[in-house]
Protein backbone atom coordinates (compact mmCIF):
# COMPACT_ATOMS: atom_id res chain seq x y z
CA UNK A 1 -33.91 -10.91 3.89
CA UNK A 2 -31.37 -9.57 0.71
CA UNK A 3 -28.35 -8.68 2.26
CA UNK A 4 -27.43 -4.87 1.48
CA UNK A 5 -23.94 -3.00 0.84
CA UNK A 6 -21.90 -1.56 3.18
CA UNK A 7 -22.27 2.07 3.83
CA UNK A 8 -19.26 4.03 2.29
CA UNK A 9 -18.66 5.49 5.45
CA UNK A 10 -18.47 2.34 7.68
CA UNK A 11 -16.35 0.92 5.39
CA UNK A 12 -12.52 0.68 6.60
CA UNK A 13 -9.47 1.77 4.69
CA UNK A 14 -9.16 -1.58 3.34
CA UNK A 15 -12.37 -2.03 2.63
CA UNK A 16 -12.40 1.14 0.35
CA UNK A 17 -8.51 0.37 -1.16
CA UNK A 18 -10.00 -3.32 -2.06
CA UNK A 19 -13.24 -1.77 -3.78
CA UNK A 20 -10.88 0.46 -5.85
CA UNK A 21 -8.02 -1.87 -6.56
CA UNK A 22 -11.19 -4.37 -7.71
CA UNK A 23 -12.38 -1.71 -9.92
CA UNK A 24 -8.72 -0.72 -11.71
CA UNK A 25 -8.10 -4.73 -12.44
CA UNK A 26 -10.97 -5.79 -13.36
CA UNK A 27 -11.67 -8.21 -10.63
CA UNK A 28 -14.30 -9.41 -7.57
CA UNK A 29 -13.30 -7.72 -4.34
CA UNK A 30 -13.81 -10.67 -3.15
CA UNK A 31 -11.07 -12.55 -4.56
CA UNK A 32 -8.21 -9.57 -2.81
CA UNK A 33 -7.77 -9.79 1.14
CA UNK A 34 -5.37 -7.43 3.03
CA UNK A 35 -2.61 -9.68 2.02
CA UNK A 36 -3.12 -9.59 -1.43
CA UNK A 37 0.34 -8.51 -3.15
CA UNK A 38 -0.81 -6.09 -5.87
CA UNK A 39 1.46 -7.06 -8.76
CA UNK A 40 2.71 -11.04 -7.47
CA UNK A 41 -0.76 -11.70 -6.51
CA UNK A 42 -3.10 -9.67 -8.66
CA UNK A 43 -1.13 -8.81 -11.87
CA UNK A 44 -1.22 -5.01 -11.47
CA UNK A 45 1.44 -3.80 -13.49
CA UNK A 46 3.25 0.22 -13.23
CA UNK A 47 0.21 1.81 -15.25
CA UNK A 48 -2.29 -0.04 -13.15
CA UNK A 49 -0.51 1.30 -10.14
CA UNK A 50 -0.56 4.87 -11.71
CA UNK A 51 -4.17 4.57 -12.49
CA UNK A 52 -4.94 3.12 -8.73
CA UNK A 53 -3.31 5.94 -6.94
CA UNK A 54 -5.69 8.56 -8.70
CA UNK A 55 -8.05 6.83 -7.78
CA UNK A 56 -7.42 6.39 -4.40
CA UNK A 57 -6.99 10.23 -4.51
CA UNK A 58 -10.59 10.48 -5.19
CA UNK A 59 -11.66 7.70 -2.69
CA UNK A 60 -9.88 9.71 0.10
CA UNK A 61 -9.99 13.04 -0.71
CA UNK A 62 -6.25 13.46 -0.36
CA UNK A 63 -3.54 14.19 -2.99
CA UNK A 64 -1.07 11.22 -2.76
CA UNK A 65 2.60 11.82 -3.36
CA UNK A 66 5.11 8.48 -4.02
CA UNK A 67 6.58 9.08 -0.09
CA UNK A 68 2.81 8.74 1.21
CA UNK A 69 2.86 5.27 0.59
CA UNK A 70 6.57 4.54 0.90
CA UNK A 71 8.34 2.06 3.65
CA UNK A 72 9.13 5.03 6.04
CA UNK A 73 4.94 5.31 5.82
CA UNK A 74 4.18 1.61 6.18
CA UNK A 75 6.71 1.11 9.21
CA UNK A 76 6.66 3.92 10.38
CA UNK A 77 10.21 4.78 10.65
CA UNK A 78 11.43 8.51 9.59
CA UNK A 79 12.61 8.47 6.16
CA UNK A 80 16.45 8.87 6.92
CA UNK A 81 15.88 5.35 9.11
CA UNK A 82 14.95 3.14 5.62
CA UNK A 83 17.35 3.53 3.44
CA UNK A 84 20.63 5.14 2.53
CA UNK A 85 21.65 5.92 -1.05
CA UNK A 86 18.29 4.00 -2.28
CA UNK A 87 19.41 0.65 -0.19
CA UNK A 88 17.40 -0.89 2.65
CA UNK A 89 19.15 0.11 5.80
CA UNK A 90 19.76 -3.22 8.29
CA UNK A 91 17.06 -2.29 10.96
CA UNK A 92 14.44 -1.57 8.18
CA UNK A 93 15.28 -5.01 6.60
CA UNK A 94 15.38 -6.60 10.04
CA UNK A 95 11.58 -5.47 9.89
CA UNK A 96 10.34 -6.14 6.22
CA UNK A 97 11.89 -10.51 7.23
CA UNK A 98 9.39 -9.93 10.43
CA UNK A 99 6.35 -8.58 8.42
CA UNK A 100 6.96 -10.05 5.07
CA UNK A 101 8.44 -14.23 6.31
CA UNK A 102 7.39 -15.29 2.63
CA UNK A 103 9.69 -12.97 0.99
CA UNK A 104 12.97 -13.85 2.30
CA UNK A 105 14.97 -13.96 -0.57
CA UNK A 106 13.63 -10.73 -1.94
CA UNK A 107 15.09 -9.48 1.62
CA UNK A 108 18.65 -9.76 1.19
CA UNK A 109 21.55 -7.15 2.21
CA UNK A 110 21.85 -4.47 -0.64
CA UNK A 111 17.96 -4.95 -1.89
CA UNK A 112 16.80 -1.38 -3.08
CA UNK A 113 13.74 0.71 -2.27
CA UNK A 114 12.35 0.25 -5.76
CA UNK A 115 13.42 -3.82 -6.30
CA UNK A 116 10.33 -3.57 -3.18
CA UNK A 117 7.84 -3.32 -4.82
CA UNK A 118 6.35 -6.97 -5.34
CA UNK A 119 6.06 -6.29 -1.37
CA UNK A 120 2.85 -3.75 -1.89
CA UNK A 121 0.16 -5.16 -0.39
CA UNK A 122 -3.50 -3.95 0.27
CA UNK A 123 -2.56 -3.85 4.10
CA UNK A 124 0.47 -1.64 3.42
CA UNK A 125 -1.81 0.79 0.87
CA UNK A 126 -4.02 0.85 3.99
CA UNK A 127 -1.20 1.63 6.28
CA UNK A 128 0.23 5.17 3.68
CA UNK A 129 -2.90 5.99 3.44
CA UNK A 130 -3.82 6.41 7.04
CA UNK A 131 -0.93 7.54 7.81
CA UNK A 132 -1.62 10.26 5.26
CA UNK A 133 -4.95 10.85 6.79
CA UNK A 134 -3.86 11.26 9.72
CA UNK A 135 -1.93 14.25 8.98
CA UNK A 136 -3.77 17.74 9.38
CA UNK A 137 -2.89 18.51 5.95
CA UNK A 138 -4.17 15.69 4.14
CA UNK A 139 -7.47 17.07 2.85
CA UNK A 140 -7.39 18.44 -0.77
CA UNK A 141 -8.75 21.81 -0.61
């Protein structure tokens, strides 16, 4: 019996963020898993990421803004408990070392918001973007 797709709508967050990230580099969705580090693992580079996030707009119905998929999003901490003046606040980095064990010396004391970003994984797209949808004013109008 021929196997068939998955119904859009039974499809998880991942799921969806896998087919699109697939579909902006060029590659099988089945060679990116949760963990899959978008620019270490798959060679997205800032323009990829660019084009990815309108897409993902269209995939979700939702207007994306750089905070929606920030740390404060993925850990979900409040903002002021990430970072101060751009740097990675102790508790916040305490957490990244737990979630992220590969990326210890990424993780050091003073490590910005922005010299983060070889951390974005499909998981952590996943996690800003339910977050997002989980708001009541997520839908675009």
């Amino acid at each position: 019996m021929p196997e068939t797709a998955t119904p859009p709508a039974a499809q998880t967050t991942q799921d969806r963020i896998i087919r699109c990230v697939a579909q902006v580099l060029a590659k099988s969705a089945d060679a990116i898993s949760p963990q899959s580090r978008l620019i270490d693992d798959l060679g997205a580079d800032s323009l990829d990421l660019v084009e990815l996030m309108y897409l993902l707009e269209d995939e979700f119905a939702i207007k994306l803004d750089k905070q929606d998929l920030s740390l404060s999003a993925q850990l979900g901490l409040p903002e002021q408990e990430v970072h101060e003046r751009e740097v990675i606040k102790p508790k916040t980095l305490a957490l990244l070392r737990e979630r992220y064990p590969e990326a210890q010396e990424l993780l050091r004391e003073g490590v910005t918001r922005n010299q983060l970003a070889p951390l974005l994984t499909i998981e952590a797209l996943a996690c800003g973007i339910d977050h997002k949808l989980s708001k009541p004013e997520a839908p675009r109008a």
